[in-house]
C-alpha atoms as a PDB file:
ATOM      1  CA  UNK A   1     245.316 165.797 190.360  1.00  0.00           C
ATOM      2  CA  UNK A   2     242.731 162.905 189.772  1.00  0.00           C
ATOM      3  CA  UNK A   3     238.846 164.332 190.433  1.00  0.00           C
ATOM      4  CA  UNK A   4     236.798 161.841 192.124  1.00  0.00           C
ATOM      5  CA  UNK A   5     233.978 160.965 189.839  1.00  0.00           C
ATOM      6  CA  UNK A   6     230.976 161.179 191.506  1.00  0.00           C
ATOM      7  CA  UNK A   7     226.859 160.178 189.747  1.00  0.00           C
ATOM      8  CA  UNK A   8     223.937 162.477 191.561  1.00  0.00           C
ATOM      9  CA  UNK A   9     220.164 162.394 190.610  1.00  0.00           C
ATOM     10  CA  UNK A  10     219.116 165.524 192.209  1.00  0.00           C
ATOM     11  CA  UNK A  11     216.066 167.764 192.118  1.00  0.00           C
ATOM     12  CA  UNK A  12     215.894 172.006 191.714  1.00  0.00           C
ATOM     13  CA  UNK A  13     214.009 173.925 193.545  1.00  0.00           C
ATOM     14  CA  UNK A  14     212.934 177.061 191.953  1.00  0.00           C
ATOM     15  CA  UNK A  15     211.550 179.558 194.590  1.00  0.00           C
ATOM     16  CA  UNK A  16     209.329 181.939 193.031  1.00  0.00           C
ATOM     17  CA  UNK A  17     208.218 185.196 194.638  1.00  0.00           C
ATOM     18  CA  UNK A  18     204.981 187.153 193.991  1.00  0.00           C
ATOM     19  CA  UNK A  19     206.823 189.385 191.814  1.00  0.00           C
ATOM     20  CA  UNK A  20     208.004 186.511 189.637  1.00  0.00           C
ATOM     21  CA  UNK A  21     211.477 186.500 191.121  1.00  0.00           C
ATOM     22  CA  UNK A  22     213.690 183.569 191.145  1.00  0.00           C
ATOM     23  CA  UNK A  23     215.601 183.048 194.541  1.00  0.00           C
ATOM     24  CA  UNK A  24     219.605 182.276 193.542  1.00  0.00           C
ATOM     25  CA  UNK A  25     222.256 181.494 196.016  1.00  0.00           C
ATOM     26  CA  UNK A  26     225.773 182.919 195.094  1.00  0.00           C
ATOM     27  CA  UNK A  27     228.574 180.659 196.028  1.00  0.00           C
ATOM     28  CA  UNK A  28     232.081 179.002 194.640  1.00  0.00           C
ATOM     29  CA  UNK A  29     233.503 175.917 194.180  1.00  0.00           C
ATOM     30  CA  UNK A  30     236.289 175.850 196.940  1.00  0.00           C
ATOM     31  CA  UNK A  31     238.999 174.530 194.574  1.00  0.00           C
ATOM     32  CA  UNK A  32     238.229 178.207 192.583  1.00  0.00           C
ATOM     33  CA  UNK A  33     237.095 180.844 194.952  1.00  0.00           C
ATOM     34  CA  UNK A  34     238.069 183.342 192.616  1.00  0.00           C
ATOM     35  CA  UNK A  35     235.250 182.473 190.049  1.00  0.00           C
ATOM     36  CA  UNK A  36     231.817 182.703 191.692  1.00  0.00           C
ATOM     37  CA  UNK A  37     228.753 181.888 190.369  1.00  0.00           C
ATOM     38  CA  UNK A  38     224.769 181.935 190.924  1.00  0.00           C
ATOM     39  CA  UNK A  39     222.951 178.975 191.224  1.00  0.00           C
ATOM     40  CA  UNK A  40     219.453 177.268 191.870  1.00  0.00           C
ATOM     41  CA  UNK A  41     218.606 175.692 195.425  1.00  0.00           C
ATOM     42  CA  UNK A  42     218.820 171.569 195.409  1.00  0.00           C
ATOM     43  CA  UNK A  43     220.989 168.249 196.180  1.00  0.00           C
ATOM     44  CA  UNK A  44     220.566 165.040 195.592  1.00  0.00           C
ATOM     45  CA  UNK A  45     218.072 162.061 196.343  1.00  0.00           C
ATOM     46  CA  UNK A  46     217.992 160.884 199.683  1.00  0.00           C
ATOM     47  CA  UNK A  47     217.063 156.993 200.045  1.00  0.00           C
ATOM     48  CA  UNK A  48     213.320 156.162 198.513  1.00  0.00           C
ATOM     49  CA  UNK A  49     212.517 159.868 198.230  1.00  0.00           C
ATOM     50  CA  UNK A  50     210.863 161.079 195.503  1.00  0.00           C
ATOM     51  CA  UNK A  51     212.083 164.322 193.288  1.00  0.00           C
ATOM     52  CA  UNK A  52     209.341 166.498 194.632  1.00  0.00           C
ATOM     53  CA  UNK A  53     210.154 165.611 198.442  1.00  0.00           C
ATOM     54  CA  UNK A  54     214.251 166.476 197.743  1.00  0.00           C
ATOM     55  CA  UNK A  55     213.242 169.604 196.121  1.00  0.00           C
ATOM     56  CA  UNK A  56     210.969 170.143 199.536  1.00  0.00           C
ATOM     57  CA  UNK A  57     213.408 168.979 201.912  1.00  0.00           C
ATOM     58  CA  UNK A  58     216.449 171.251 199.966  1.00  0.00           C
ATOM     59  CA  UNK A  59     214.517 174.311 200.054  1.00  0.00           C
ATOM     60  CA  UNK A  60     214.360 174.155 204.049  1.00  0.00           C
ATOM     61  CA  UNK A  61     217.843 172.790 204.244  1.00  0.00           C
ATOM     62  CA  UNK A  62     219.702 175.375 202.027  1.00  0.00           C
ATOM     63  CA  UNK A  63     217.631 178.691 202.620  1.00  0.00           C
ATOM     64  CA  UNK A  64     215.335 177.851 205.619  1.00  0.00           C
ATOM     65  CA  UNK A  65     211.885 177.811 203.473  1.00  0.00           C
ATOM     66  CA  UNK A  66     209.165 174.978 204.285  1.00  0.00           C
ATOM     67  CA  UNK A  67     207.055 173.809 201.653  1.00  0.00           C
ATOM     68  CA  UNK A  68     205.351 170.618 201.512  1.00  0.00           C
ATOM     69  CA  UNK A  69     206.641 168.402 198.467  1.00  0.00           C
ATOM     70  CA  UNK A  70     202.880 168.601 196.602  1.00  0.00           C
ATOM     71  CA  UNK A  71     203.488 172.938 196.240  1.00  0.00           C
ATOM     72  CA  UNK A  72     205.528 172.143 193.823  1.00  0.00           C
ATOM     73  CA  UNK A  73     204.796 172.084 190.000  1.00  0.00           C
ATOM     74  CA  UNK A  74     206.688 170.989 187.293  1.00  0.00           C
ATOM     75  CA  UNK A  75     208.909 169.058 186.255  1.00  0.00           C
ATOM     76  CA  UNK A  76     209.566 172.424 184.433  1.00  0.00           C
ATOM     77  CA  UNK A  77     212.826 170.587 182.241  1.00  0.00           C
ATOM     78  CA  UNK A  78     215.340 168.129 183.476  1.00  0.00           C
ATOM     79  CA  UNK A  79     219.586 167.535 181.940  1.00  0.00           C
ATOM     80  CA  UNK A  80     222.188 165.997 182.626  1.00  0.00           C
ATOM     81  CA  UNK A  81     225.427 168.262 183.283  1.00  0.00           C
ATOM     82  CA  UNK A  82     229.657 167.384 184.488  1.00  0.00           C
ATOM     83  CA  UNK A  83     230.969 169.849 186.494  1.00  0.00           C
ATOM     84  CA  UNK A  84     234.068 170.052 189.315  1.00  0.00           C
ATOM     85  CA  UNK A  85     233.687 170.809 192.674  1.00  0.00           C
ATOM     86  CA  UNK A  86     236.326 170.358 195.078  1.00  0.00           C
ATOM     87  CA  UNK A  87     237.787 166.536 195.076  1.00  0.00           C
ATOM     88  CA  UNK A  88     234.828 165.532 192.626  1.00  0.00           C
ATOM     89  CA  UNK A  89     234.296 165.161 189.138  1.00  0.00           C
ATOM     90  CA  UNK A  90     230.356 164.943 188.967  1.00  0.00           C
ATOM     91  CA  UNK A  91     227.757 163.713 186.410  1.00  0.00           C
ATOM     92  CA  UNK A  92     224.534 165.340 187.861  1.00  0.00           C
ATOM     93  CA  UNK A  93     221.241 164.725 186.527  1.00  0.00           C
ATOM     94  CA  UNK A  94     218.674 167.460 187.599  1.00  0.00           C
ATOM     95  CA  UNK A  95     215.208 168.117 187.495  1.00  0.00           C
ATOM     96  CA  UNK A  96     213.682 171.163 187.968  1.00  0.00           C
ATOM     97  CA  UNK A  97     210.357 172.426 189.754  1.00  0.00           C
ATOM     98  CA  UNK A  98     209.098 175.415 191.048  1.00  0.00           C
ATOM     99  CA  UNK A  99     207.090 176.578 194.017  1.00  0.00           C
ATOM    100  CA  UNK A 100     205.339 179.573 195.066  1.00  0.00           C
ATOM    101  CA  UNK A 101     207.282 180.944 198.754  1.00  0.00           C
ATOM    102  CA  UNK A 102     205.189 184.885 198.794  1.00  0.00           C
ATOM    103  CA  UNK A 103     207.629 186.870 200.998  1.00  0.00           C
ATOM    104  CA  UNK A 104     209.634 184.287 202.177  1.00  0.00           C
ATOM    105  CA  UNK A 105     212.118 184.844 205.257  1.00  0.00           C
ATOM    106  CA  UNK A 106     215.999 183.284 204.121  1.00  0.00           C
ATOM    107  CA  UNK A 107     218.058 180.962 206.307  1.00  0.00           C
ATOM    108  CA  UNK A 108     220.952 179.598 205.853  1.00  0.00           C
ATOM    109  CA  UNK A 109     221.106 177.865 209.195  1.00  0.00           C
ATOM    110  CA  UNK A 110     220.407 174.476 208.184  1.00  0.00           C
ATOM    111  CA  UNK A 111     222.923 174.389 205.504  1.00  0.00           C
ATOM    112  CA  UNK A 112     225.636 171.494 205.829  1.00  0.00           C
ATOM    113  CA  UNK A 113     228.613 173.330 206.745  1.00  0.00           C
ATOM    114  CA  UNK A 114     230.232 172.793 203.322  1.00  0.00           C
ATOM    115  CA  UNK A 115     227.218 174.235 201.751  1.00  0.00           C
ATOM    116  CA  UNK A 116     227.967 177.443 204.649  1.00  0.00           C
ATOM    117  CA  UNK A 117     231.662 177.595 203.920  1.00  0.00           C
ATOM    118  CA  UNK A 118     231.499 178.519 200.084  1.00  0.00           C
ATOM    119  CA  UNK A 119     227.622 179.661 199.697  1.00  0.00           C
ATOM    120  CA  UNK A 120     227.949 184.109 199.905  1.00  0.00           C
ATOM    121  CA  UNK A 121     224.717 185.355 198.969  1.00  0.00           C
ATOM    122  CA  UNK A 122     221.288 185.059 197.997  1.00  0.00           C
ATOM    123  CA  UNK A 123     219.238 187.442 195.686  1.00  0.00           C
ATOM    124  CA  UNK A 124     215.904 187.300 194.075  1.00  0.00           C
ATOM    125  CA  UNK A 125     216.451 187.350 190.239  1.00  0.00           C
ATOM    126  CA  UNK A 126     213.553 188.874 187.932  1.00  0.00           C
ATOM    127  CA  UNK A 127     213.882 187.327 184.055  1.00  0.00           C
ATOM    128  CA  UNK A 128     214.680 190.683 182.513  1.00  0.00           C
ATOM    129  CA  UNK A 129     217.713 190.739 185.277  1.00  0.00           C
ATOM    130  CA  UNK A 130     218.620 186.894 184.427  1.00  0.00           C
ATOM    131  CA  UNK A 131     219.275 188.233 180.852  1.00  0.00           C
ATOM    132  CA  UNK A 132     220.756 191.498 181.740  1.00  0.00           C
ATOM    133  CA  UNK A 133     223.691 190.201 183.807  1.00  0.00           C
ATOM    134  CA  UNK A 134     227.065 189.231 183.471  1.00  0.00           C
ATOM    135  CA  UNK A 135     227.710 187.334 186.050  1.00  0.00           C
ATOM    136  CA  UNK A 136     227.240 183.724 185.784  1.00  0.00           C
ATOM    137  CA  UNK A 137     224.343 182.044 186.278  1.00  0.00           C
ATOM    138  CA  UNK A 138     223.395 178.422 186.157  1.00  0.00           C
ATOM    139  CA  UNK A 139     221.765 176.983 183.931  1.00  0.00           C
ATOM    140  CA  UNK A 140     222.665 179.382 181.637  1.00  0.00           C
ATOM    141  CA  UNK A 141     219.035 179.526 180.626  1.00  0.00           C
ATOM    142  CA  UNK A 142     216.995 180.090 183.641  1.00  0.00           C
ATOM    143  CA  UNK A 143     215.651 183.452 182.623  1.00  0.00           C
ATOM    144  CA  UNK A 144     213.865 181.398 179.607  1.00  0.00           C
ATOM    145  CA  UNK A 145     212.601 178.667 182.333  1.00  0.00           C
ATOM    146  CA  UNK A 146     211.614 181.413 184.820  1.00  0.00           C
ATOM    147  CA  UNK A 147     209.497 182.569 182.002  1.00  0.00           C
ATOM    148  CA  UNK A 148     208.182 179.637 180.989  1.00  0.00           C
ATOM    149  CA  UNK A 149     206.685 178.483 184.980  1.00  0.00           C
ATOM    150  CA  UNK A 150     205.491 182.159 185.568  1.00  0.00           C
ATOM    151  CA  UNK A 151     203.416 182.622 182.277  1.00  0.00           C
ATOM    152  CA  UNK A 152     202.349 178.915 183.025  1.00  0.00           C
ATOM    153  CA  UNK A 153     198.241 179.753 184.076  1.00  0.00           C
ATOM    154  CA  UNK A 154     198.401 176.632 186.475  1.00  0.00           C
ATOM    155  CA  UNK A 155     201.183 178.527 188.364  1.00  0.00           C
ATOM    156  CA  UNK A 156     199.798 180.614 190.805  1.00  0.00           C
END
């Protein structure tokens, strides 16, 4: 079956607790439920938004945490990755920042209801768990970027 290809410019949020803790949301890609996988909070650009305000306005929408688009620092690395989900072949270029949420409550309330139908879980991921586990994670190297903001002085 032909994938529909699909370009997306979208921003990471990085939701850091005061412990240094990386929130993840665990989810599948409904054409392969039976290989899960962890993965940052974010979407795409919405009309003359900028990176910082998608990154704001995907934190509330996928877990239900406000922060205003200035709280967040970075950009802390930005790729380009292909990847299959669903119907879609896409070419997603991401950036990543990261914002301090303190004891944050999670919702997944506002989620689109795709987002709701194949999004299980969230946990809060310390670096030294990032490396330990064998589940998959993506990227593949955020216990090295969760590092890198969190030993950043400017992050507080």
């Amino acid at each position: 079956m032909t994938k529909i290809p699909l370009r997306r410019y979208t921003a990471r949020a990085l939701p850091i607790d005061d412990q240094d803790r990386v929130l993840l949301l665990h989810g599948f890609d409904p054409a392969r439920p039976e290989q899960p996988f962890w993965f940052t909070v974010g979407g795409a650009l919405e009309d003359d938004e900028t990176l910082q305000q998608t990154a704001a306005r995907e934190l509330y929408e996928e877990v239900g945490i406000r922060a205003d688009a200035e709280a967040f620092t970075g950009p802390y690395g930005t790729n380009t990755i292909e990847f299959f989900f669903g119907d879609y072949h896409i070419t997603q270029d991401q950036t990543f920042f990261a914002v301090r949420v303190g004891d944050a409550t999670v919702s997944f309330d506002h989620m689109e209801q795709i987002e709701k139908d194949t999004t299980t879980a969230y946990r809060w991921w310390s670096a030294e768990e990032l490396e330990r586990t064998e589940e998959v994670v993506f990227p593949p190297d955020l216990a090295a970027l969760l590092r890198k903001i969190t030993s950043d002085g400017e992050f507080a």
